[in-house]
Protein backbone atom coordinates (compact mmCIF):
# COMPACT_ATOMS: atom_id res chain seq x y z
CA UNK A 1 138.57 -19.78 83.81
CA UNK A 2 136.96 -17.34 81.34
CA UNK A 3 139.31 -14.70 82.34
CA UNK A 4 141.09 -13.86 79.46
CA UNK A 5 138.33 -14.48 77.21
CA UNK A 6 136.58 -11.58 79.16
CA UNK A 7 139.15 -9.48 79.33
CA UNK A 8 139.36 -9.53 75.14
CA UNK A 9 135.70 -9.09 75.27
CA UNK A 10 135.32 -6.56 77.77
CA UNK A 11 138.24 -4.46 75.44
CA UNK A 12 136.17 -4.94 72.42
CA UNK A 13 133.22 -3.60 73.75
CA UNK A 14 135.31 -0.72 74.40
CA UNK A 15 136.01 0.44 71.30
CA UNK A 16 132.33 -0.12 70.23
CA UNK A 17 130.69 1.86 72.76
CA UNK A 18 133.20 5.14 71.83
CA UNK A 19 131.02 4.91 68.84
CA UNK A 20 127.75 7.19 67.67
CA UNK A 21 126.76 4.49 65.29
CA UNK A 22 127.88 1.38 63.44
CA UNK A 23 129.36 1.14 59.42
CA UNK A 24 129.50 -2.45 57.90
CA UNK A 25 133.02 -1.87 58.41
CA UNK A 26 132.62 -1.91 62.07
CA UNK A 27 130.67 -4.66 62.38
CA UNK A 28 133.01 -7.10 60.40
CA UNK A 29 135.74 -5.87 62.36
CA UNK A 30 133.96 -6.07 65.28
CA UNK A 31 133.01 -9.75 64.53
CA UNK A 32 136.25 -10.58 63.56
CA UNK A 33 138.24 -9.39 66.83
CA UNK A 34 135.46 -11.81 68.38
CA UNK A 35 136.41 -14.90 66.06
CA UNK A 36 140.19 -14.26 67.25
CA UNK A 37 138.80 -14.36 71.49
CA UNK A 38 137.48 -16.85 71.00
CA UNK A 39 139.29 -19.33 68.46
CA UNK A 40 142.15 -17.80 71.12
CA UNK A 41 140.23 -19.30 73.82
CA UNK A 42 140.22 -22.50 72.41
CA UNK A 43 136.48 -23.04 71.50
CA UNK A 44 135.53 -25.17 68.83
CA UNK A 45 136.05 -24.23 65.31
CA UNK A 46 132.39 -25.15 64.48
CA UNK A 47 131.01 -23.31 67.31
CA UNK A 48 132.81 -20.21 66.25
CA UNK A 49 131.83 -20.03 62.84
CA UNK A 50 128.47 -20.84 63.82
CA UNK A 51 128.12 -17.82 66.39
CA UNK A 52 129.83 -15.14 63.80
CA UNK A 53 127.46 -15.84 61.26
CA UNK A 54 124.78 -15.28 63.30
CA UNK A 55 126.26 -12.17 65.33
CA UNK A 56 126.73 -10.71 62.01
CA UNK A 57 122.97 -11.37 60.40
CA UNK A 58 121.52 -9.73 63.46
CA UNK A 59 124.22 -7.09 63.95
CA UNK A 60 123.67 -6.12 60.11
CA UNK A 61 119.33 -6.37 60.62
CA UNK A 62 117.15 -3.58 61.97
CA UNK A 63 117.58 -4.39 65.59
CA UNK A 64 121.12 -2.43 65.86
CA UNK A 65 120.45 -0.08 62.67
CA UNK A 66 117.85 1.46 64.31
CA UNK A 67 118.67 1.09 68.11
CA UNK A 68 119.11 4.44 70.02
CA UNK A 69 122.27 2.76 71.01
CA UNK A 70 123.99 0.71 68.05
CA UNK A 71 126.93 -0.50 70.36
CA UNK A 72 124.41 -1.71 73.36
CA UNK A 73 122.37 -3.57 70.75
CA UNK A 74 125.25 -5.27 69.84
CA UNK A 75 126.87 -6.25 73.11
CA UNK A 76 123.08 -7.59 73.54
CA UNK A 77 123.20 -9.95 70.38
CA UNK A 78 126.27 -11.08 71.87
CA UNK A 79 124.97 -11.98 75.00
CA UNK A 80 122.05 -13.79 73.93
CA UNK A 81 124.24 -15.55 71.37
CA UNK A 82 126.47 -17.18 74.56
CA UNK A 83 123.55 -18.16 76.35
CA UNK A 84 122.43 -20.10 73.49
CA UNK A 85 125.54 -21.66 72.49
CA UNK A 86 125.37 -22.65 76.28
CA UNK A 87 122.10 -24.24 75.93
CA UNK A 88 119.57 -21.49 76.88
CA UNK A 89 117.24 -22.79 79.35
CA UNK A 90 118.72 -25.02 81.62
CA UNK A 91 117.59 -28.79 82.39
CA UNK A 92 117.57 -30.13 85.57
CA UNK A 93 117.90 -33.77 86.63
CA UNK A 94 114.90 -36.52 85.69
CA UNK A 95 113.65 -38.58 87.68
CA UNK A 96 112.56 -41.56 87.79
CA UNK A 97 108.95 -42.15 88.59
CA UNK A 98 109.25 -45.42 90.38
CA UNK A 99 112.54 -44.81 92.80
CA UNK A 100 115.21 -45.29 93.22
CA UNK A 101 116.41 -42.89 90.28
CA UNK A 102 119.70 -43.96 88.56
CA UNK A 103 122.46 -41.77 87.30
CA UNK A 104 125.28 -42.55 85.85
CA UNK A 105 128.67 -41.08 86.08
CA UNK A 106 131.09 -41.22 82.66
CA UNK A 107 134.23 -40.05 80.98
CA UNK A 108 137.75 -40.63 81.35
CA UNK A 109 140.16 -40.80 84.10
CA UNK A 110 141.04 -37.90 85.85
CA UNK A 111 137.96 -35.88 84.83
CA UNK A 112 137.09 -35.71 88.49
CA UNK A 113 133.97 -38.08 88.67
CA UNK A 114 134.77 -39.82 91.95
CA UNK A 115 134.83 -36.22 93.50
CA UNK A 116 131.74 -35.29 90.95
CA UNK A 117 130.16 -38.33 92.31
CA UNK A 118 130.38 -36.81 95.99
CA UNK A 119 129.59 -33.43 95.33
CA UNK A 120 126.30 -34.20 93.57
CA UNK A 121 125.60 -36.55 96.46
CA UNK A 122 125.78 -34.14 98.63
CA UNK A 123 124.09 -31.61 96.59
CA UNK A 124 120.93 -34.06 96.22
CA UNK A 125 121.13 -35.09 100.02
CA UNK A 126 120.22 -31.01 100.47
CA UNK A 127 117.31 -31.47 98.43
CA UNK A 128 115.74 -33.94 100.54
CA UNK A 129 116.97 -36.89 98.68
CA UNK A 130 118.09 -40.25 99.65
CA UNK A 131 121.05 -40.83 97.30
CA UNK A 132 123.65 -43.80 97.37
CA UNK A 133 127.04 -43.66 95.62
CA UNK A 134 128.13 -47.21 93.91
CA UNK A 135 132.06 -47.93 93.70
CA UNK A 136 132.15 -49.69 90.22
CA UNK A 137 135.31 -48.28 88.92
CA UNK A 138 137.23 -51.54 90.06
CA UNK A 139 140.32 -50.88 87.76
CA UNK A 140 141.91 -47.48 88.75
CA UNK A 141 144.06 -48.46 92.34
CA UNK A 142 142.31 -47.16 95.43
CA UNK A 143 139.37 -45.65 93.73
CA UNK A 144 136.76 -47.67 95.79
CA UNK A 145 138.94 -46.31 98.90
CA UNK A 146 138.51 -43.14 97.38
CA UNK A 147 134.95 -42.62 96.76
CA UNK A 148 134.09 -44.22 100.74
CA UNK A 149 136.08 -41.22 101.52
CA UNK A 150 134.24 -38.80 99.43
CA UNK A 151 131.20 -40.33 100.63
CA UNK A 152 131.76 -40.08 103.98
CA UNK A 153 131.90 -36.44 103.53
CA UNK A 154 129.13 -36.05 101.70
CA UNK A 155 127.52 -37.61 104.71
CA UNK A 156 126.24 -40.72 102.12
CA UNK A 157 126.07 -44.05 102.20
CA UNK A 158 128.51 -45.96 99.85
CA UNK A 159 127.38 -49.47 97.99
CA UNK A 160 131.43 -50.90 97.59
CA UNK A 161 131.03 -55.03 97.83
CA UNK A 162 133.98 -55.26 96.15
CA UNK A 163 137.69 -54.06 97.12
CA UNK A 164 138.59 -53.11 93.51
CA UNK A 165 141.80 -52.34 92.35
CA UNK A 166 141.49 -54.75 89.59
CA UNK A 167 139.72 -57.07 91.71
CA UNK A 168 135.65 -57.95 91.12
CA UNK A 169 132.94 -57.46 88.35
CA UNK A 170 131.80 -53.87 87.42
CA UNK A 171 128.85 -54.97 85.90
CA UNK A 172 127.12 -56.74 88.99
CA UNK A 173 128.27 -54.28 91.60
CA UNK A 174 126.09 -51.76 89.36
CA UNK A 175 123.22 -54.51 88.84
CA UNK A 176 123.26 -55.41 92.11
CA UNK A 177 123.15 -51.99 93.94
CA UNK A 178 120.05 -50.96 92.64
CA UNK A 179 118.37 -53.66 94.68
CA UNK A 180 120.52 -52.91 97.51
CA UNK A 181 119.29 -49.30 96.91
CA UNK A 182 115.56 -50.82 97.26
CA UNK A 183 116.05 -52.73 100.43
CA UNK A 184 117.93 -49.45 102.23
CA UNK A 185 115.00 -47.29 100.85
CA UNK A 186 117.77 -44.84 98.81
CA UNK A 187 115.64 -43.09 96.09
CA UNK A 188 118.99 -42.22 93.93
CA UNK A 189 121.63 -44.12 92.71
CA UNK A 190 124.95 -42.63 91.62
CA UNK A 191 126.91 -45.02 89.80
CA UNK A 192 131.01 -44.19 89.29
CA UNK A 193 132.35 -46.04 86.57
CA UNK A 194 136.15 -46.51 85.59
CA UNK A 195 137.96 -44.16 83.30
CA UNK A 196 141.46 -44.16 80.86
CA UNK A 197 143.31 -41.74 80.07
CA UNK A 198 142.18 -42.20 76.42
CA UNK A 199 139.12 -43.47 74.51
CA UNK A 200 139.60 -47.37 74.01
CA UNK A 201 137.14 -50.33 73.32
CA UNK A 202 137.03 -51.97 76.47
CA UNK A 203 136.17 -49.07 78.78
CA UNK A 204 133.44 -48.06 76.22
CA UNK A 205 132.50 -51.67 76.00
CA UNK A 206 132.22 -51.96 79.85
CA UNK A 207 130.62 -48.55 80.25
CA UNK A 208 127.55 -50.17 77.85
CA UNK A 209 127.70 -53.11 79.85
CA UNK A 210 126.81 -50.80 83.17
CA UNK A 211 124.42 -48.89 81.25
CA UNK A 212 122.64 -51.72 79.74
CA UNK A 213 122.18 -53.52 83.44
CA UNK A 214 121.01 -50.84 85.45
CA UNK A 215 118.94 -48.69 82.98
CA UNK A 216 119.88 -45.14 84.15
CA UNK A 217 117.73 -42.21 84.06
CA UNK A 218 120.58 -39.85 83.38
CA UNK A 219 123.69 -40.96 81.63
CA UNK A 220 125.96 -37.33 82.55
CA UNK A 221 129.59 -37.18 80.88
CA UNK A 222 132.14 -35.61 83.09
CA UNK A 223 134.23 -33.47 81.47
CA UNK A 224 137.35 -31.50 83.14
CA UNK A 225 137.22 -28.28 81.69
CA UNK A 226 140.72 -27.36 81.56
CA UNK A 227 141.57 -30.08 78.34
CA UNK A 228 140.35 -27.94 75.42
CA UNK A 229 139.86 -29.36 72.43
CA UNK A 230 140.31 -32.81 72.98
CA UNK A 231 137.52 -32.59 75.92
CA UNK A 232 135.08 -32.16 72.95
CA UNK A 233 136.21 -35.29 70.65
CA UNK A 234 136.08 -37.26 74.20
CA UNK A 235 132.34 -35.60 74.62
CA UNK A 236 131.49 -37.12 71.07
CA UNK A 237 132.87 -40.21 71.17
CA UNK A 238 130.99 -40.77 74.89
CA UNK A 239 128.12 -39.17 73.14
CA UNK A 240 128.24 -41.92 70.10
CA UNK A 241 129.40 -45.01 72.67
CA UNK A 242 127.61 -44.89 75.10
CA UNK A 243 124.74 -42.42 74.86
CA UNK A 244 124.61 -39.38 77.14
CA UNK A 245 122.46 -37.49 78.60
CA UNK A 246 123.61 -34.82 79.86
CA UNK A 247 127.18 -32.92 80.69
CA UNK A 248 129.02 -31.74 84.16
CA UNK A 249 131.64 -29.17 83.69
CA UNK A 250 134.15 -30.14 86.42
CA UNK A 251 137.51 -27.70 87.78
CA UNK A 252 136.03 -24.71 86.41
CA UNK A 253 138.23 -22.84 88.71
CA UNK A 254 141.13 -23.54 87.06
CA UNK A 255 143.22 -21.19 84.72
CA UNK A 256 142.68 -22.66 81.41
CA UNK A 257 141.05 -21.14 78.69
CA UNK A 258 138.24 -22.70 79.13
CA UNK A 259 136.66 -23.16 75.64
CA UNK A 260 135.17 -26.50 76.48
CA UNK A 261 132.80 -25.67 78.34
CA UNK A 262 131.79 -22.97 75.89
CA UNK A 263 131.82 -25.86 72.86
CA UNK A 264 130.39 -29.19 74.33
CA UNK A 265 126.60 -28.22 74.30
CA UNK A 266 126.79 -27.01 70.79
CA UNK A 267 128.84 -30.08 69.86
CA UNK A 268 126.78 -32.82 71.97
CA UNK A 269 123.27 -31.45 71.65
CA UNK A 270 123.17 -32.38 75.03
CA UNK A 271 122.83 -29.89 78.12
CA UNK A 272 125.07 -28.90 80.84
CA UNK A 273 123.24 -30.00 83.89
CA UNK A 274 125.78 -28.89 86.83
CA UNK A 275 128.89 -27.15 87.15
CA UNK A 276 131.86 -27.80 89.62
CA UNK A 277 134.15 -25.06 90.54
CA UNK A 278 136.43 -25.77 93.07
CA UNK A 279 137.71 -29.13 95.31
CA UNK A 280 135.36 -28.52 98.24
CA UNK A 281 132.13 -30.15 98.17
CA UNK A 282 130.01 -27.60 98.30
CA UNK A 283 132.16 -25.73 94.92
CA UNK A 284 129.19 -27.19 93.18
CA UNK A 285 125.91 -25.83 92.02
CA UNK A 286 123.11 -26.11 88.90
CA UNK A 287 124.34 -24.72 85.49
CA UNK A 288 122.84 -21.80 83.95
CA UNK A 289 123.56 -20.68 80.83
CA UNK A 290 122.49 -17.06 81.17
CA UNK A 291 124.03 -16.28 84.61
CA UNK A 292 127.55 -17.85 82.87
CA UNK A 293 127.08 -15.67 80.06
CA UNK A 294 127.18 -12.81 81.87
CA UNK A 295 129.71 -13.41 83.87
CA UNK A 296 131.84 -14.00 81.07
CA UNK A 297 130.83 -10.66 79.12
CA UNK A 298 131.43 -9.11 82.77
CA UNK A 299 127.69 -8.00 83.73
CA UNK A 300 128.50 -10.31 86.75
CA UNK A 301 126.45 -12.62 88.70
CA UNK A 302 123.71 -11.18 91.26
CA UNK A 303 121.24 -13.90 91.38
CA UNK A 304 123.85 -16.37 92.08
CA UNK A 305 125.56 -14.16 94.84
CA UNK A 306 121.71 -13.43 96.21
CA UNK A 307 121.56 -17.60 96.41
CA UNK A 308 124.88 -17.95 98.34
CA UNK A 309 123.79 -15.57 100.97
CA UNK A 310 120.48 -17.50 101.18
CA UNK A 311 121.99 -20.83 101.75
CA UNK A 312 124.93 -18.89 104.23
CA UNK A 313 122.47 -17.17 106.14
CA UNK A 314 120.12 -19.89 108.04
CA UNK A 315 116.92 -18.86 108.99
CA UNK A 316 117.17 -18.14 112.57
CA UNK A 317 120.23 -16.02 111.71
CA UNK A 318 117.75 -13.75 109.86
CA UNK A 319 114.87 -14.39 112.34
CA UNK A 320 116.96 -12.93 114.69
CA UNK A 321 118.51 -10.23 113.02
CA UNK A 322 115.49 -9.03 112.03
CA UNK A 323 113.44 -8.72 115.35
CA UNK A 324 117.07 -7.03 116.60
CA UNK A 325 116.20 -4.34 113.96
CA UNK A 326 112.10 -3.97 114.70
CA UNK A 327 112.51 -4.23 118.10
CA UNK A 328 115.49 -1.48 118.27
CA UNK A 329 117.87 -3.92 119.91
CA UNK A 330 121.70 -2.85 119.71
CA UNK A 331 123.67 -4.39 117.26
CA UNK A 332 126.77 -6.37 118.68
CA UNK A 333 130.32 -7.83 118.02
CA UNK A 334 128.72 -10.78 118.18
CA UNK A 335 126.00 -10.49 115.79
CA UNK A 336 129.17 -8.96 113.80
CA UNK A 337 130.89 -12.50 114.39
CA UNK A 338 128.04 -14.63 112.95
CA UNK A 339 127.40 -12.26 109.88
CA UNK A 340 131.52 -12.64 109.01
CA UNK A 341 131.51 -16.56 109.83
CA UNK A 342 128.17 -16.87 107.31
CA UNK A 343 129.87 -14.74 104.31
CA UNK A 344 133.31 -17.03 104.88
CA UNK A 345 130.73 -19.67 104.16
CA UNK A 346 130.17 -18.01 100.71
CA UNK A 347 133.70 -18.66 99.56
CA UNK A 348 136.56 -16.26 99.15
CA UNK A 349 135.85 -12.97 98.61
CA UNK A 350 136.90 -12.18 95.71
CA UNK A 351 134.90 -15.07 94.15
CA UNK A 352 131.93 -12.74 95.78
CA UNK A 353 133.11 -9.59 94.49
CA UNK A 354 133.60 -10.96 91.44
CA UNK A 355 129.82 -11.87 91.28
CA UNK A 356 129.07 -8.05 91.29
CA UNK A 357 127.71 -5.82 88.21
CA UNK A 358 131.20 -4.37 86.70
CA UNK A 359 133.38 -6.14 88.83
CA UNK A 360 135.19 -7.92 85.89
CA UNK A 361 137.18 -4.45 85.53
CA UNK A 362 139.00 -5.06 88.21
CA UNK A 363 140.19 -8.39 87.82
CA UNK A 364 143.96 -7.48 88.91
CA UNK A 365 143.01 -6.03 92.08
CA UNK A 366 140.77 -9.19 93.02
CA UNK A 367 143.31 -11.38 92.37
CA UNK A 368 145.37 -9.90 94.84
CA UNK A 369 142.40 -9.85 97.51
CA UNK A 370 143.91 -11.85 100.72
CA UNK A 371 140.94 -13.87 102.83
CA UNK A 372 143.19 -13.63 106.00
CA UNK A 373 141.83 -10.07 106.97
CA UNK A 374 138.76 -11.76 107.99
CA UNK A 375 140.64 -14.22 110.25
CA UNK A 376 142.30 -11.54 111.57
CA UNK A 377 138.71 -10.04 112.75
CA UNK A 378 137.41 -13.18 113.82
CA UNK A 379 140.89 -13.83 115.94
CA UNK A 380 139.94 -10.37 117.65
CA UNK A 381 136.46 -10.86 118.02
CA UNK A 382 136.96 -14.52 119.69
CA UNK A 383 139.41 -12.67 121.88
CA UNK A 384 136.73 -10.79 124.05
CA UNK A 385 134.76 -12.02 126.82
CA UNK A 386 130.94 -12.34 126.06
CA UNK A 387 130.79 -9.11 128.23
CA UNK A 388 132.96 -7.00 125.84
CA UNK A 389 131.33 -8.49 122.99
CA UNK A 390 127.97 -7.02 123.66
CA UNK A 391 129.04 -3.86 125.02
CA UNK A 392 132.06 -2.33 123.46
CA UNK A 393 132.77 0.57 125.54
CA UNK A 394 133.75 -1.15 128.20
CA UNK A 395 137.14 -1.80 126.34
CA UNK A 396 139.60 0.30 127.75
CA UNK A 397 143.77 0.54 127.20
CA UNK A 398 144.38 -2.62 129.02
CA UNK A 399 141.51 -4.65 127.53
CA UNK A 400 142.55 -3.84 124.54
CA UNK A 401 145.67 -4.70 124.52
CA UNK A 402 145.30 -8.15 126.05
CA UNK A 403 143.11 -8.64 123.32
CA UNK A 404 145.64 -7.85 121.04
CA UNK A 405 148.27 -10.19 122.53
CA UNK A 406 145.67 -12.85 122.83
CA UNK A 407 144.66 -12.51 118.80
CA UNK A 408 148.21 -11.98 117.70
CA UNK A 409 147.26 -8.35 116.20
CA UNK A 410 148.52 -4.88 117.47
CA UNK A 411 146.44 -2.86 119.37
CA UNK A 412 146.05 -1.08 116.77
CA UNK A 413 144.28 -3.55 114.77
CA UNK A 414 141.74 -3.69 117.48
CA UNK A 415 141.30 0.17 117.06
CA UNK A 416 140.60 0.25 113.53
CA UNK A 417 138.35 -3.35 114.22
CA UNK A 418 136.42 -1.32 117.07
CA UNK A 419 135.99 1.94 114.99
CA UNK A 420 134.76 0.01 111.93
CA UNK A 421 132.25 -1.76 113.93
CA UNK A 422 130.80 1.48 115.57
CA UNK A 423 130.15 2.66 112.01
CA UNK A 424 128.50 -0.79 111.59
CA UNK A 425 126.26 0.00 114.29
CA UNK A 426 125.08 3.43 113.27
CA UNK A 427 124.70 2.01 110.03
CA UNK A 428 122.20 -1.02 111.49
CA UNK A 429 119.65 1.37 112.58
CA UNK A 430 119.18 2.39 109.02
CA UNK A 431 119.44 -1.00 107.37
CA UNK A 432 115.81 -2.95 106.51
CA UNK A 433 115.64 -5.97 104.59
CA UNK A 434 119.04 -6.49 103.43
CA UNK A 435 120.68 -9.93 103.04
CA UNK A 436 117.40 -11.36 103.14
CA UNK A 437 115.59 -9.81 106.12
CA UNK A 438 112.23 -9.94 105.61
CA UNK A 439 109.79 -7.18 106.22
CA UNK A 440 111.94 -5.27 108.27
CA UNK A 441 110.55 -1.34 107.86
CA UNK A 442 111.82 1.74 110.10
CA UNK A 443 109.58 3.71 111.67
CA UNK A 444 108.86 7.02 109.96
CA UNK A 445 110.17 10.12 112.25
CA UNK A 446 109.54 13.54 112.11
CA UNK A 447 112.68 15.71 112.75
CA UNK A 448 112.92 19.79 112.48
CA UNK A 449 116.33 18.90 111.68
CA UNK A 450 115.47 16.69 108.97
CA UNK A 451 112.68 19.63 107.64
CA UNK A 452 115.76 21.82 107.70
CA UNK A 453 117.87 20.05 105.65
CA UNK A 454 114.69 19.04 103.02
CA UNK A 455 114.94 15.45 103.65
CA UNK A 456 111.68 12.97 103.61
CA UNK A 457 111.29 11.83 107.09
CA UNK A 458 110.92 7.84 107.52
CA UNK A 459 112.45 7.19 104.60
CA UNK A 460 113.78 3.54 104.37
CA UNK A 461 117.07 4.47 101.51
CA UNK A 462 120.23 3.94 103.77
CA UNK A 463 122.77 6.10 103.71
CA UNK A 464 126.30 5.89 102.63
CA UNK A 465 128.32 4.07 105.85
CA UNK A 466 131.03 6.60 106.92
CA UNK A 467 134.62 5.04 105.35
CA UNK A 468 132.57 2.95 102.67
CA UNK A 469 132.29 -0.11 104.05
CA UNK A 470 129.46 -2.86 103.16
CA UNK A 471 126.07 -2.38 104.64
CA UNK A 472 124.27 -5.16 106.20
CA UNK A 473 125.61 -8.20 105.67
CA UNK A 474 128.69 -6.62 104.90
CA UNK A 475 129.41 -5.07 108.34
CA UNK A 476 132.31 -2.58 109.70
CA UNK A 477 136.09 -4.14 108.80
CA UNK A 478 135.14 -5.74 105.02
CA UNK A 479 136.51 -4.02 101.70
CA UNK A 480 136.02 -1.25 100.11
CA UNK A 481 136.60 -0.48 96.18
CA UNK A 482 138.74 2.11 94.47
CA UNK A 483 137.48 5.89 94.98
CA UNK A 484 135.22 6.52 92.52
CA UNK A 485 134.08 3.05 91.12
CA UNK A 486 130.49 3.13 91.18
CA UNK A 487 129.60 -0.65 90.16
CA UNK A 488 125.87 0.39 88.73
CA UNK A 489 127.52 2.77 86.44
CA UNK A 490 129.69 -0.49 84.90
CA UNK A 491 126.70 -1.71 82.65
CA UNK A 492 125.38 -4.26 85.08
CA UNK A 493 123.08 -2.51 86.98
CA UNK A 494 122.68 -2.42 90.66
CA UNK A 495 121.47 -5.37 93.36
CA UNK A 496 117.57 -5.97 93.27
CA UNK A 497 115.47 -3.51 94.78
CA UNK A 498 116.96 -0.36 93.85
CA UNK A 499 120.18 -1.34 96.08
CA UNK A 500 122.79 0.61 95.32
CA UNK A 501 126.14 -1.13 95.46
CA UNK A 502 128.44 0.84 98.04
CA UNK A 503 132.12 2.05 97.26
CA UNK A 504 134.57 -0.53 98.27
CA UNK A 505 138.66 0.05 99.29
CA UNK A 506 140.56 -2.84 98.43
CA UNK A 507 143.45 -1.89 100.79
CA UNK A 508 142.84 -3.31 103.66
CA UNK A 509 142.53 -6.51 101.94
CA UNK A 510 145.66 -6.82 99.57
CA UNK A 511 147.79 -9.50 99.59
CA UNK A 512 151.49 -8.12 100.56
CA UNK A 513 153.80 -7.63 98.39
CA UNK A 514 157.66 -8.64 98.48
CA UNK A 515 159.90 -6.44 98.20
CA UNK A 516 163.21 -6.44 96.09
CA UNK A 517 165.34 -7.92 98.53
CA UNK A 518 162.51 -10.87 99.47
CA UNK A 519 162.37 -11.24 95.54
CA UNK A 520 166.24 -11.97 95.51
């Protein structure tokens, strides 16, 4: 969504950083290519004029006069300015003391509450709660039908006593779930209200009317981040009607220019609690400011991406991948298998290359990043018999290529698969604690070889995998980037640790192009 936004950024930076130090001329016209991104990216007038004038008091005080490097300094102020216009700390959810814990869901129709309303269901049912979803939008047609469906998804029960679609009372299907809640021992309460397509008197009437008879803990506005301006009037006028707590920013995976989501906090006073990023359920995740920030300046996203490969990666997956590397076991197609099927869990893969330190440079060449590569490997892989799984070498010509017929590949395919994977292997032996192996440590090994060639026996640093392919979690057949790139050298950094981030081709994973005739 912030795409364009960070692309005028990330070219203004640019042109700072090509300088020794900063004039008062530079500044203003550094602050005034900023106003233009982001009055461009359709953020609020007030919010702009309030993050100039302070970009400019601290751009103009000692902090960047006397910095070592004026430019950094002032990318810095910038950063810190976003995450405050974004709310700075996060807040997470209250609760209620005495359950069950009631939230209500606001804003108008088509915001994407009824799928909000799922996806946070779901979210809370993975942190050991016991939520419930309530159908009380009764007006919109099939929206009871709707949210059953969601629910049922979300693996949650759903409080509907009436068939809505103009039919029943909103009020006391939201007063009477929360004792329904009580007798079904649910310790949350997500109430979906009904929506227009504008602000008018009766919804905001009827959305007091819920509030009023259920008391909610958390009154959160939805608010589809792809409207613009108009989201923020509707985030005031909820804010003034009804009272809000707290904001979702839903379909922030869209193309717009997203300057909603960068004005409501400022213009509510109220925080952004969660953000929703795609149509799955699990495109959903706790909002913080800092982490969005950076992503939209281009520093990218490691904590989040570290988090993802947490939740992908279940426990015995690593249990077991890390006594394979203590005890010296070998490494196998189909411990490859499970590593690919838990980083398809993580989303596409240019959403997780994205998340990398400097990635934002190469926006063009993610975009054009085609997930079917992996389901190419995985067709191959499920294509063996256990026995060629775990021992490779046994594939000869004719293996092979019934493999190949079987995947729909070219033998080929299952070359390159099969030499990428032996690289994977060698590169396993090296590999300790990565994707979030704990404790793994190799054993230290004296070598005459190694005294030869001066290198520190037992040392843990791996070395670069032979054709640059991702380490780890990241086995044999995944990308690789452009000769050359070296991601810590972008201004972000590298991974935790002291990781360095590998090289990465793109090529194997580009979408195709058409030619001229297929154009035609």
């Amino acid at each position: 969504m912030f795409d364009t936004l960070s692309g005028r950024l990330s070219g203004i930076f640019d042109k700072l950083r090509s300088k020794g130090r900063l004039t008062e001329a530079d500044i203003d016209a550094t602050a005034r290519e900023i106003r233009l991104a982001l009055l461009e990216a359709d953020v609020a007038l007030p919010v702009v004029k309030s993050f100039i004038f302070n970009l400019k008091e601290r751009a103009r005080g000692a902090e960047v006069s006397q910095a070592l490097n004026p430019a950094q300094q002032v990318i810095k102020i910038v950063h810190e300015e976003l995450v405050t216009i974004l709310g700075g700390e996060g807040r997470r959810l209250q609760f209620a003391k005495t359950p069950p814990t009631v939230i209500m869901l606001a804003g108008l129709q088509g915001a994407g509450k009824t799928t909000l309303a799922g996806k946070l269901a779901r979210w809370l049912k993975g942190q050991g709660h016991q939520p419930m979803l309530v159908a009380a939008d009764l007006q919109r047609p099939n929206a009871v039908n709707q949210l059953q469906v969601v629910g049922g998804r979300a693996g949650v029960d759903v409080y509907a006593p009436e068939p809505g679609s103009g039919v029943g009372d909103p009020v006391k299907v939201a007063k009477d779930s929360i004792e329904h809640a009580k007798r079904t021992a649910k310790d949350i309460v997500i109430v979906d209200t009904a929506g227009r397509t504008g602000i008018d008197a009766e919804m905001m009437q009827q959305a007091r009317d819920i509030r009023d008879a259920v008391d909610p803990d958390e009154v959160i506005f939805v608010i589809d981040a792809m409207v613009g301006q108009d989201a923020v009037q509707t985030a005031e006028a909820f804010r003034d009607g009804v009272g809000i707590t707290g904001v979702v920013l839903s379909k922030l995976d869209g193309d717009a220019r997203g300057g909603a989501a960068l004005s409501v906090r400022h213009v509510t006073g109220e925080p952004i609690l969660f953000a929703s990023t795609g149509e799955k359920l699990e495109d959903f995740d706790l909002f913080h400011p800092d982490r969005m920030a950076s992503r939209i300046l281009g520093m990218g996203d490691v904590l989040t991406l570290i988090e993802q490969a947490e939740q992908a990666f279940d426990e015995d997956q690593k249990e077991k991948m890390t006594s394979k590397l203590l005890g010296g076991e070998q490494f196998t197609l189909e411990d490859f298998l499970d590593q690919l099927i838990a980083v398809r869990r993580m989303g596409p893969i240019a959403n997780i290359l994205g998340m990398m330190p400097g990635m934002g440079q190469m926006k063009a060449q993610l975009d054009d990043l085609d997930d079917s590569h992996f389901d190419k490997v995985t067709a191959i892989i499920r294509s063996m018999t256990p026995g060629e799984r775990t021992n490779p070498k046994i594939l000869n010509g004719s293996r092979r290529s019934r493999i190949a017929n079987g995947s729909g590949v070219t033998v080929m395919d299952v070359n390159q698969l099969l030499n990428r994977f032996a690289d994977a292997q060698k590169m396993m032996k090296q590999m300790t604690g990565m994707m979030g192996l704990p404790g793994a440590r190799r054993k230290a090994t004296k070598s005459p070889k190694n005294k030869r060639k001066g290198t520190k026996s037992g040392s843990t640093r791996p070395r670069a995998m032979p054709g640059g392919a991702m380490p780890g979690g990241f086995p044999g057949g995944m990308p690789q980037l452009p000769p050359g790139l070296d991601p810590n050298a972008l201004g972000g950094g590298g991974g935790p640790g002291g990781f360095k981030l590998p090289n990465i081709d793109f090529n194997k994973l580009m979408k195709p192009q058409k030619d001229d005739d297929d154009k035609k």
